[in-house]
Protein backbone atom coordinates (compact mmCIF):
# COMPACT_ATOMS: atom_id res chain seq x y z
CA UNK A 1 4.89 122.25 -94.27
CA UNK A 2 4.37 122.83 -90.75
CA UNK A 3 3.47 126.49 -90.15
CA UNK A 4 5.53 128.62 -87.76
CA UNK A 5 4.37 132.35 -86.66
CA UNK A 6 5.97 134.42 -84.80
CA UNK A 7 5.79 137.76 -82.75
CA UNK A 8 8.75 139.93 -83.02
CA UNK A 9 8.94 143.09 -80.25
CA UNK A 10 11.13 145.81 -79.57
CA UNK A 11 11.06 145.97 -75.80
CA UNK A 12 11.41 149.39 -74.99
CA UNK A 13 8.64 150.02 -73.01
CA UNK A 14 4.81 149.27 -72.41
CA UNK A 15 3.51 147.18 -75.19
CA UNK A 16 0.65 148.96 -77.26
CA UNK A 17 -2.23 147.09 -78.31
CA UNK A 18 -1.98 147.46 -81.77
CA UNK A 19 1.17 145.19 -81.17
CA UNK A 20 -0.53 142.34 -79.18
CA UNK A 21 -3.15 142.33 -81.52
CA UNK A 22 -1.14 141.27 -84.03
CA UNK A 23 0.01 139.08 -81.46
CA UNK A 24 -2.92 137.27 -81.07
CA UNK A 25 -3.53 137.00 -84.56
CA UNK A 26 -0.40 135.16 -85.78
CA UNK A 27 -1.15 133.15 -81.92
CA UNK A 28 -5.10 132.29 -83.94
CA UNK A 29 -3.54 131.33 -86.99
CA UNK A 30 -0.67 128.74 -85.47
CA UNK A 31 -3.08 127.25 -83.82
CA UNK A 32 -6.01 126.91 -86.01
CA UNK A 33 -3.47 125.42 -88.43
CA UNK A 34 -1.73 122.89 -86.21
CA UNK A 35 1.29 125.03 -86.19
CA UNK A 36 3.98 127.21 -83.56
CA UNK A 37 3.85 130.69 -82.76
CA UNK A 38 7.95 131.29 -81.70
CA UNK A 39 8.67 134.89 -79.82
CA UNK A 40 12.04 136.79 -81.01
CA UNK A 41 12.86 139.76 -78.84
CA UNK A 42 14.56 142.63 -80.89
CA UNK A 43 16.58 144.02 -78.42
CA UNK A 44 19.47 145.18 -80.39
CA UNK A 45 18.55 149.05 -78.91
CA UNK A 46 20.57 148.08 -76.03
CA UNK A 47 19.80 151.65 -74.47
CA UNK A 48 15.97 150.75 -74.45
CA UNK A 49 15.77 147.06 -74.11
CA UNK A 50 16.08 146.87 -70.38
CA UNK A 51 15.60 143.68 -67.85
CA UNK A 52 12.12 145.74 -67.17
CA UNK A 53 10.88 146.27 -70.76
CA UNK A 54 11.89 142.32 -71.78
CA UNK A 55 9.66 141.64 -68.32
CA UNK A 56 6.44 144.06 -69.64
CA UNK A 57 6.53 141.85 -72.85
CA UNK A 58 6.64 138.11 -71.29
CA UNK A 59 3.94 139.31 -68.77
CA UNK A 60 1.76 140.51 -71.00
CA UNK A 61 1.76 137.73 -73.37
CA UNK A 62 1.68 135.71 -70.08
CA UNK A 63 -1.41 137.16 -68.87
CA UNK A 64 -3.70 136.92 -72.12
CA UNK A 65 -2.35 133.32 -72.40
CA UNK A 66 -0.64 133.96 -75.98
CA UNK A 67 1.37 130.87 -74.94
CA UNK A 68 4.64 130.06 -77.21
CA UNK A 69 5.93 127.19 -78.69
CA UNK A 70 10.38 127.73 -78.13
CA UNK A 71 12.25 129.80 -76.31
CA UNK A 72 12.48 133.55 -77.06
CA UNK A 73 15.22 134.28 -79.77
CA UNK A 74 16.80 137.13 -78.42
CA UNK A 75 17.97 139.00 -80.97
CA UNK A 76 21.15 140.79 -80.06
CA UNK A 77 22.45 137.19 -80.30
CA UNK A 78 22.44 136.81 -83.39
CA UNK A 79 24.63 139.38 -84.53
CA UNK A 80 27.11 137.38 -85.91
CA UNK A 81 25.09 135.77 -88.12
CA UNK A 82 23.37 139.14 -89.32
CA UNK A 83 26.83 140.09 -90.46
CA UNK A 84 27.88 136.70 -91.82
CA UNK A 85 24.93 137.33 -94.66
CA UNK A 86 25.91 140.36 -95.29
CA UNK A 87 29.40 139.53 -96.09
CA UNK A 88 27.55 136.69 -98.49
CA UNK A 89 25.82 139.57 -99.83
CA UNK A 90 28.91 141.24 -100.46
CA UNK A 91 30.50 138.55 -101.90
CA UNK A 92 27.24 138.12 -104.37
CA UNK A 93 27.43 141.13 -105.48
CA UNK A 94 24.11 141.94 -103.86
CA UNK A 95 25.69 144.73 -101.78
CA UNK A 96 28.23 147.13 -101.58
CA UNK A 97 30.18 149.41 -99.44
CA UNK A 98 29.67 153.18 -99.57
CA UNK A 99 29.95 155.86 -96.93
CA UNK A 100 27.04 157.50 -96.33
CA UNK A 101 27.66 158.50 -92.62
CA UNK A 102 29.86 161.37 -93.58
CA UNK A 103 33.14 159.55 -92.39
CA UNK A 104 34.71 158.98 -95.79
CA UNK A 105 35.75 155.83 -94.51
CA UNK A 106 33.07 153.60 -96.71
CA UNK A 107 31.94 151.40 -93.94
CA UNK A 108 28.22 151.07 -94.61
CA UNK A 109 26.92 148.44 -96.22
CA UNK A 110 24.28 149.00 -98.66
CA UNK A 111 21.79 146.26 -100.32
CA UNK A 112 21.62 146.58 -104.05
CA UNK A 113 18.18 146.48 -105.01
CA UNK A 114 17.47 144.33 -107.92
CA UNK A 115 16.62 146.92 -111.16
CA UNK A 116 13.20 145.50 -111.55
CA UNK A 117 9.32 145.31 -110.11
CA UNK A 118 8.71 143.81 -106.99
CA UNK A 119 5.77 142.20 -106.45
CA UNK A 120 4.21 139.86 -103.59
CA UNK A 121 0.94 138.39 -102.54
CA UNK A 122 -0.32 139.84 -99.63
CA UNK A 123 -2.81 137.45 -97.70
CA UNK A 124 -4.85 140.03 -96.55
CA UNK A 125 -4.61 143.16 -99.19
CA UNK A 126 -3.73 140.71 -102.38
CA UNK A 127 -1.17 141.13 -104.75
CA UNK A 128 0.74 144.22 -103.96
CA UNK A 129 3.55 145.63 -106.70
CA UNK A 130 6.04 148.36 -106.66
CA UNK A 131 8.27 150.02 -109.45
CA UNK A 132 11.53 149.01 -109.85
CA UNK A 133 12.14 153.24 -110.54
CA UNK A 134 11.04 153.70 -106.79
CA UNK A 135 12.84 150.89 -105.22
CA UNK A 136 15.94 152.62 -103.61
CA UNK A 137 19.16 150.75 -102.43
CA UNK A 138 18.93 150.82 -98.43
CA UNK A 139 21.58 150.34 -95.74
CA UNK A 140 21.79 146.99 -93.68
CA UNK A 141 24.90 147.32 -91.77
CA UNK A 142 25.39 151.06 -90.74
CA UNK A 143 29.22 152.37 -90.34
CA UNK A 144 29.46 151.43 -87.23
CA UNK A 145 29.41 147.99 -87.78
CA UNK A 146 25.89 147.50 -86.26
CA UNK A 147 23.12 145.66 -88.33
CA UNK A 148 19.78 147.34 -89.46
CA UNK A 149 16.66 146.38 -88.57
CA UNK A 150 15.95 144.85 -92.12
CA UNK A 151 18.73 142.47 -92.05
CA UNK A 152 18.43 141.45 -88.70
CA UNK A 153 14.33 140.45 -89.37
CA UNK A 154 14.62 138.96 -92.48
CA UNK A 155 17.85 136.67 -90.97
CA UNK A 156 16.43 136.00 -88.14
CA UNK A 157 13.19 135.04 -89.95
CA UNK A 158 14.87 132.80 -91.99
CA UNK A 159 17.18 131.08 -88.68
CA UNK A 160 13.50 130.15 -87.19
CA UNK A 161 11.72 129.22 -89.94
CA UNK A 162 9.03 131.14 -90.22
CA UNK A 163 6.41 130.66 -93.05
CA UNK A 164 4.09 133.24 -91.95
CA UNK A 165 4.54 137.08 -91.30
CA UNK A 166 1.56 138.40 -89.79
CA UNK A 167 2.15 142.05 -88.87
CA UNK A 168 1.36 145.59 -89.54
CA UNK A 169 0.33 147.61 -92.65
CA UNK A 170 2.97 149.92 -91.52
CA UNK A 171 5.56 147.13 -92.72
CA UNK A 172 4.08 147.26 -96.25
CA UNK A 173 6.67 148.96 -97.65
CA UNK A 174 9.54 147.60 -95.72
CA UNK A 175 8.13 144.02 -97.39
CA UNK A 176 9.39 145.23 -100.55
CA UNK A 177 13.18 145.60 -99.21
CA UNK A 178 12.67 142.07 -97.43
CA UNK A 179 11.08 140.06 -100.43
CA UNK A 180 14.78 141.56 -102.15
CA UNK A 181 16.47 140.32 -99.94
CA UNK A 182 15.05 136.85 -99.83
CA UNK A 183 16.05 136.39 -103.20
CA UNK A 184 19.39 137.53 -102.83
CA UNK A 185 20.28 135.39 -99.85
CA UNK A 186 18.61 132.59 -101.80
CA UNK A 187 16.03 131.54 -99.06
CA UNK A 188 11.96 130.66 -100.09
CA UNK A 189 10.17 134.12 -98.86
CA UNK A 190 7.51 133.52 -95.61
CA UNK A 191 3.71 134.72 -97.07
CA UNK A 192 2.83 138.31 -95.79
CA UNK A 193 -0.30 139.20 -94.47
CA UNK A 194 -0.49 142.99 -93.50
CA UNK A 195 -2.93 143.92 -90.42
CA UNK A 196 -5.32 147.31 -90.81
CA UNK A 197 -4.41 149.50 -88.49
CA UNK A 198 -6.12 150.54 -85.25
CA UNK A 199 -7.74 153.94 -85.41
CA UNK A 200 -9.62 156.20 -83.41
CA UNK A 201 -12.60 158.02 -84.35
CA UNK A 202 -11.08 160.51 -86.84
CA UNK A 203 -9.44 157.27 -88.41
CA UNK A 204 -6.01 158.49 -87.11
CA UNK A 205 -3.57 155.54 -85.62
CA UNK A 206 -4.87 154.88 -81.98
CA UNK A 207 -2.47 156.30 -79.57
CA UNK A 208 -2.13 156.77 -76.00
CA UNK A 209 -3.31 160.38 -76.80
CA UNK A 210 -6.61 159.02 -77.23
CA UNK A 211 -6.47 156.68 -74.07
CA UNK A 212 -5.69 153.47 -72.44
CA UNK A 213 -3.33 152.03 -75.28
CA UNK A 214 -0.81 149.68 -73.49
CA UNK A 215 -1.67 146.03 -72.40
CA UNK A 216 -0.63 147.12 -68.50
CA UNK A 217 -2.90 149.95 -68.57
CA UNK A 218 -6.14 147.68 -69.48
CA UNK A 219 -4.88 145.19 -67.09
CA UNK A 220 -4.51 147.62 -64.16
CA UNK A 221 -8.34 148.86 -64.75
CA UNK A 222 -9.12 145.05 -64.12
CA UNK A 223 -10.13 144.50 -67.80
CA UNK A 224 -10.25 140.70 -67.83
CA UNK A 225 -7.54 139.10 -70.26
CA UNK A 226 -10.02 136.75 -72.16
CA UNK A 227 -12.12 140.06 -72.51
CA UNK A 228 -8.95 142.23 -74.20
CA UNK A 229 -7.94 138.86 -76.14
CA UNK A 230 -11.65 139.00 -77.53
CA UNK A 231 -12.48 142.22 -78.19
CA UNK A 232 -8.77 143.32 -79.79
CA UNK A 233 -9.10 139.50 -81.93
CA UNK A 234 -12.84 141.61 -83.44
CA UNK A 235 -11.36 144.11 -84.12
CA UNK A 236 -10.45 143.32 -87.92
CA UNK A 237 -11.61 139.64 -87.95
CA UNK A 238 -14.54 137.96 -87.87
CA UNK A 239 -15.83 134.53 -87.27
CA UNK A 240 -18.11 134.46 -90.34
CA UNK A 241 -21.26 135.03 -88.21
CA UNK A 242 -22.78 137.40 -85.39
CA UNK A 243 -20.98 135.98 -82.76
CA UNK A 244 -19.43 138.45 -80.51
CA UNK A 245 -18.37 136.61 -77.57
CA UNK A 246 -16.44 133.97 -77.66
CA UNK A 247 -13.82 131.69 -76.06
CA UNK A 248 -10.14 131.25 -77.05
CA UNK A 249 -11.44 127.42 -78.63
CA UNK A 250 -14.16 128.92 -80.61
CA UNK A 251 -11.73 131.64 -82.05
CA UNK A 252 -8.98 128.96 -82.92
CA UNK A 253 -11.61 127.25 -84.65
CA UNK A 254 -12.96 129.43 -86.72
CA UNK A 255 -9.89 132.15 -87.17
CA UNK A 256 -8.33 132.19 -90.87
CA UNK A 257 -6.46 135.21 -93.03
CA UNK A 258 -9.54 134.95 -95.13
CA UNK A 259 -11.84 136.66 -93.01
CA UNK A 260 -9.44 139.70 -92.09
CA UNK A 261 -10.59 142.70 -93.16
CA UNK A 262 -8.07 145.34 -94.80
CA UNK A 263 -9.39 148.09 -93.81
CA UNK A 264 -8.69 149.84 -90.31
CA UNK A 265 -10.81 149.25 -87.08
CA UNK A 266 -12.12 151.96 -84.98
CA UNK A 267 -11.53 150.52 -81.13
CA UNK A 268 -14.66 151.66 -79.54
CA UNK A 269 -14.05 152.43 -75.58
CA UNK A 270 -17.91 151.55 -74.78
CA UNK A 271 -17.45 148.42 -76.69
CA UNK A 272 -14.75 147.09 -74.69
CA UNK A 273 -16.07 147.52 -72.04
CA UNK A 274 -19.28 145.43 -72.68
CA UNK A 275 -16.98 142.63 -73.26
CA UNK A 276 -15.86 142.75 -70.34
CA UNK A 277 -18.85 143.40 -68.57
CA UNK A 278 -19.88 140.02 -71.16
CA UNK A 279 -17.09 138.06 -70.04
CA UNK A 280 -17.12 138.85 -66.46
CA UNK A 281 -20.46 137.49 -66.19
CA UNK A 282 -19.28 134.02 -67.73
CA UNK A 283 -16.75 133.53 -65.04
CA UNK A 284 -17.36 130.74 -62.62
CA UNK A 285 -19.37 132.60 -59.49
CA UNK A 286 -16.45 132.11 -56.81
CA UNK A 287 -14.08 134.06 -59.37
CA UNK A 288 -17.05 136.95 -59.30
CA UNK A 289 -17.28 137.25 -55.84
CA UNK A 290 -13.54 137.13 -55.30
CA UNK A 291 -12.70 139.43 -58.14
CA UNK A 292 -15.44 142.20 -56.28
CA UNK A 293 -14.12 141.64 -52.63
CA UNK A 294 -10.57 142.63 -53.77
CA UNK A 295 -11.89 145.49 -56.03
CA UNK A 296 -13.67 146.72 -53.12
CA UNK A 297 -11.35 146.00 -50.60
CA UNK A 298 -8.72 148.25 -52.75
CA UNK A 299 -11.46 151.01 -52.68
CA UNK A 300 -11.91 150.56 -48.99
CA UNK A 301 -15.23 149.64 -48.94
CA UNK A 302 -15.27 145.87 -47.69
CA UNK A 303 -16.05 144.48 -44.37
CA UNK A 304 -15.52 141.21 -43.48
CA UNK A 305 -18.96 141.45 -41.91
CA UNK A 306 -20.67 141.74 -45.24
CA UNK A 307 -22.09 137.96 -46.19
CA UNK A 308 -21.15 136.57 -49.76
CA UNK A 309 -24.99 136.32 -50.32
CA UNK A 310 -25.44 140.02 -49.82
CA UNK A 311 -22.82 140.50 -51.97
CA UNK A 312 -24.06 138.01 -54.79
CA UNK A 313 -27.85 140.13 -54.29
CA UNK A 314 -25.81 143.29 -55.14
CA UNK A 315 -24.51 142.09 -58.03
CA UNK A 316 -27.40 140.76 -59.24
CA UNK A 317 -29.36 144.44 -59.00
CA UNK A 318 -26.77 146.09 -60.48
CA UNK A 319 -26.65 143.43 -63.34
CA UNK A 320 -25.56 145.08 -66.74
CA UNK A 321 -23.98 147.93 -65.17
CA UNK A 322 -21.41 146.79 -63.89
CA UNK A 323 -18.86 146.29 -66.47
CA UNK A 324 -15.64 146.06 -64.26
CA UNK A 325 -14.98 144.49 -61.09
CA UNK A 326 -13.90 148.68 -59.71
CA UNK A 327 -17.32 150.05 -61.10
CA UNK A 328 -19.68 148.71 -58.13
CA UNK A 329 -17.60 150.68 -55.72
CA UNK A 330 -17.48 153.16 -58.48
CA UNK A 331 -21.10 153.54 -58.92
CA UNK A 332 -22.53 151.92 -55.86
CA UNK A 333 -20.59 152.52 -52.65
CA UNK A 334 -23.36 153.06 -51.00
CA UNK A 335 -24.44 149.20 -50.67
CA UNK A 336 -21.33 148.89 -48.82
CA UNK A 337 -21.55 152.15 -46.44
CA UNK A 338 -24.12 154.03 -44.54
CA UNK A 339 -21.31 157.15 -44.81
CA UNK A 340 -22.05 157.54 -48.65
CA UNK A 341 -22.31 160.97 -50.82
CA UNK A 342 -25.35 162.74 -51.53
CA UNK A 343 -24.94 164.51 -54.81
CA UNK A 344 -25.11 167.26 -55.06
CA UNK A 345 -27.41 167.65 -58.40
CA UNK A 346 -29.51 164.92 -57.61
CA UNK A 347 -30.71 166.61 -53.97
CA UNK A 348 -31.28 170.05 -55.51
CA UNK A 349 -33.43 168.43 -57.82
CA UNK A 350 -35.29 165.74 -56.22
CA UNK A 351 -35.04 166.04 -52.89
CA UNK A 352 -35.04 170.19 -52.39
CA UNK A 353 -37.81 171.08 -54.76
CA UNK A 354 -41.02 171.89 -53.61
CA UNK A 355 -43.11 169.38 -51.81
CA UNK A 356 -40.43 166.71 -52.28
CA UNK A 357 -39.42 165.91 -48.76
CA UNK A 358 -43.28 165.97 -48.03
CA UNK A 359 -44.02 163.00 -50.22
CA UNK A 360 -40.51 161.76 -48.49
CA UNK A 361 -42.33 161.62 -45.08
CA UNK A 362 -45.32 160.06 -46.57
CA UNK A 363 -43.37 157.17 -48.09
CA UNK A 364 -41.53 156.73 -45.08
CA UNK A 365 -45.13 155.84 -43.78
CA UNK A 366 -46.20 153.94 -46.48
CA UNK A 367 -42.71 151.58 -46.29
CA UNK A 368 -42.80 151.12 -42.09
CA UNK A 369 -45.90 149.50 -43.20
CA UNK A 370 -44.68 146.72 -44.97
CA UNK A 371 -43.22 143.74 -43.02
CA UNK A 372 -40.66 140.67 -43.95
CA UNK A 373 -39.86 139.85 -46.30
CA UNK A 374 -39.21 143.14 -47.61
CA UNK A 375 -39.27 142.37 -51.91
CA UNK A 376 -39.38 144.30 -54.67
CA UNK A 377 -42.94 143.45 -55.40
CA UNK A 378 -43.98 144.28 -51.53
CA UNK A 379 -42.52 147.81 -51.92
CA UNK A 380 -43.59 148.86 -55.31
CA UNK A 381 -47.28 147.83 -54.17
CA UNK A 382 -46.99 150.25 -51.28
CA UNK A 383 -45.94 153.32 -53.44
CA UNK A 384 -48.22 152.26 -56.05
CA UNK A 385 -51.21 152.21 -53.53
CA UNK A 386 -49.59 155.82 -51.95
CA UNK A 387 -49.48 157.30 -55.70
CA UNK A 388 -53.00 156.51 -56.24
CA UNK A 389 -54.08 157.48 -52.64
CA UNK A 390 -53.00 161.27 -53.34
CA UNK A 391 -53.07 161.65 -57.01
CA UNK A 392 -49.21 161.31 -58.29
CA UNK A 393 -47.49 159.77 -60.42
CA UNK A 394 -44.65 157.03 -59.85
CA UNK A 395 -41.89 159.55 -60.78
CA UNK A 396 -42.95 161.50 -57.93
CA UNK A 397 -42.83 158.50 -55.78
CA UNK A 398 -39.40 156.79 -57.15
CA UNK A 399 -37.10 159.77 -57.42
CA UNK A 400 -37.14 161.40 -53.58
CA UNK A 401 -36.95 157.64 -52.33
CA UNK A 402 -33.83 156.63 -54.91
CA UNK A 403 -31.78 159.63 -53.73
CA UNK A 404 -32.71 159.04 -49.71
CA UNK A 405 -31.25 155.67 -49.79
CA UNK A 406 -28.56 156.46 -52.17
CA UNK A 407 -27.64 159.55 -52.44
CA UNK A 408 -28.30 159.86 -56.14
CA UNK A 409 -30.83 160.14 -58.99
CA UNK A 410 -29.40 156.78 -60.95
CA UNK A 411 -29.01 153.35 -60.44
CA UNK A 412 -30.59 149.76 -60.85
CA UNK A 413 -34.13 149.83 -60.54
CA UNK A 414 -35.49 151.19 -57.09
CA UNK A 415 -37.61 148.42 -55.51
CA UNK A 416 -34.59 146.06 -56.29
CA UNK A 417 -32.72 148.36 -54.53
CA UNK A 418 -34.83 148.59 -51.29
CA UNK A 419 -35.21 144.75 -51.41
CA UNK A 420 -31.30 144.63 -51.92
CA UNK A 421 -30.89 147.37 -48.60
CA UNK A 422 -33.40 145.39 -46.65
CA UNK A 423 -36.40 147.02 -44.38
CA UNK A 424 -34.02 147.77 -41.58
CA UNK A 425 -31.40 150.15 -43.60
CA UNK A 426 -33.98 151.76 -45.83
CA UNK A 427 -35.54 152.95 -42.97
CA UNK A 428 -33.02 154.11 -41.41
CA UNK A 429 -31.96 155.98 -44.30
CA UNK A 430 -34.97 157.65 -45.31
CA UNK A 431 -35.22 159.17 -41.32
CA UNK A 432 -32.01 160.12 -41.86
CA UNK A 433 -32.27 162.09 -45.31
CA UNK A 434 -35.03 163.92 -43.79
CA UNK A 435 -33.25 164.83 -40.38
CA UNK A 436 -30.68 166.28 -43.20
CA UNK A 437 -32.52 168.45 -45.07
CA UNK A 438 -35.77 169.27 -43.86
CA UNK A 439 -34.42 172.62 -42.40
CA UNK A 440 -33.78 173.28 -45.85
CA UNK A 441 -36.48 172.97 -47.34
């Protein structure tokens, strides 16, 4: 039996990330097994399932590479076959007519459930059964002649030979109504596998409420797809190790049902964005550097006079920091402009307290006396030797120099950042601090 998955959205608008989650999953588990993953849009909400939305779908599967296997079965096609089975249902004696719009013209159909306990085997929560007492006959075809949701999925299911539904827990229930159906129709049912939901920290589903939730929105921060695909592929799987990071290969290798937990996962904001900051750092170093240059070009901090090395020396001193290609604009514009902020905080409390700017002019001193090459290892030797010449400590040395040459109290370590700056612009910096505030001390 060759497996088929599939991924089955509604476009009507941005697609959440609990959705392309389970996405990637039934994407992991066609291709760990040697099988497809088919797409079926369900657009039959013709008010909602614009051009645009159909777009937002394709392009987001599209960017995270969730590559499928046919083309997309659009589901408003198959309406005539969705009512076809429902006349055969009709004519089984599986369904019935009854109004229950209010019409009194009788033109719903209903499925008759079967008078006894349903039960399947869930590949991810186990054997899940229901009572026949609470299984209630349901509509498939409302009075207006248009076909339910249940119909349509289990039809269209069944049209592209699907063997695996990997979805939701919030389809639990409707699983019941489908496995009915199955056996009415007189098709083999797919296995079920039903996906904890993503929570946020009061274990409540994850919503935009609680932030970034769509695919777009991550993309448009400059999360990197194979850092999304990675961290959302965690997040109620694991390899069967400590692995964290890994590649698409590794996950298709090692991804089954088996190892996904049924229980919900917590997406962690701070996580995520180590992966990326992970991930980003495994890209090739032209991709880096390019990915940077337009982050800081949108910011409007790039010059075309600023060398790739220089760049490729800031991104080394920033190192772990930097998470996203925006945060070293974000948190260190000042590498890239001699017009950067002083904040506020930081010069009240380094720079204006007493004797501060003193020990500024002294360093000054101390750091016009070191020549080329201007290292780390040259400059920390000259504040060490000026610390023990007067009887301070190195906090009273690093913190009025950090916020001179920066403008603030945080950052990579200092004497990478001087040897980052270079002699010239330190300097320059430091005279200019003091020509700022010294009439306020």
């Amino acid at each position: 039996m060759r497996i088929r998955t599939r991924f089955a959205p509604s476009p009507t608008g941005n697609v959440h990330i609990g959705n392309i989650r389970a996405a990637i999953y039934n994407w992991l588990f066609a291709r760990h097994e040697g099988g497809e993953f088919l797409l079926r849009i369900e657009d039959t909400d013709l008010a909602r399932s614009t051009p645009e939305a159909v777009r937002t779908v394709l392009d987001s599967l599209a960017w995270l590479g969730l590559t499928v296997d046919n083309e997309p079965l659009y589901q408003s096609t198959q309406r005539e076959r969705h009512l076809e089975v429902a006349e055969e249902l009709l004519s089984k004696g599986a369904a019935y007519r009854e109004d229950r719009g209010g019409t009194g013209r009788g033109e719903a159909v209903v499925f008759k459930m079967p008078g006894c306990d349903i039960t399947y085997d869930d590949l991810i929560k186990g054997p899940i059964t229901k009572k026949a007492a609470d299984l209630k006959d349901f509509v498939i075809v409302r009075s207006d002649g248009s076909p339910v949701f249940h119909l349509g999925n289990v039809v269209d299911d069944i049209t592209m030979g699907i063997t695996h539904v990997i979805r939701g827990d919030d389809h639990v229930e409707n699983t019941f109504k489908h496995a009915a159906m199955y056996a009415a129709i007189g098709a083999p049912p797919p296995r079920f596998a039903h996906l904890p939901m993503i929570v946020n920290a009061q274990g409540k589903p994850y919503s935009k409420r609680d932030g970034d939730a769509y695919v777009g929105e991550f993309q448009e921060k400059g999360f990197l797809p194979e850092a999304l695909f990675n961290a959302l592929a965690l997040l109620g799987w694991s390899p069967g190790d400590d692995r964290e990071i890994l590649t698409r290969e590794e996950m298709i290798e090692a991804f089954t049902l088996e190892r996904v937990r049924s229980s919900p996962s917590q997406l962690d904001m701070t996580k995520l964005l180590w992966f990326n900051g992970q991930h980003l750092k495994r890209r090739a170093p032209e991709e880096q550097v390019a990915g940077y240059v337009a982050a800081l070009r949108q910011q409007g901090l790039w010059r075309e006079d600023i060398s790739e090395d220089y760049l490729r020396a800031v991104i080394a001193c920033m190192g772990e920091r930097v998470r996203l290609y925006s945060e070293l604009g974000e948190q260190a514009a000042y590498f890239f402009t001699e017009d950067y902020v002083y904040d506020e905080k930081s010069v009240r409390k380094r720079l204006l307290k007493e004797g501060a700017l003193g020990i500024l002019r002294e360093e000054l001193s101390a750091l016009e006396a070191v020549g080329e090459p201007y290292t780390a290892a040259n400059t920390e030797e000259a504040l060490r030797a000026l610390a023990e010449q007067t009887g301070r400590t190195m906090g009273d040395m690093v913190h009025p120099v950090r916020v001179a040459v920066s403008g603030t109290a945080v950052g990579p370590g200092l004497f990478e950042l001087l040897a980052t700056l270079g002699r010239a612009r330190v300097l320059a910096r430091i005279r200019r601090t003091l020509e700022k505030f010294e009439t306020q001390e």
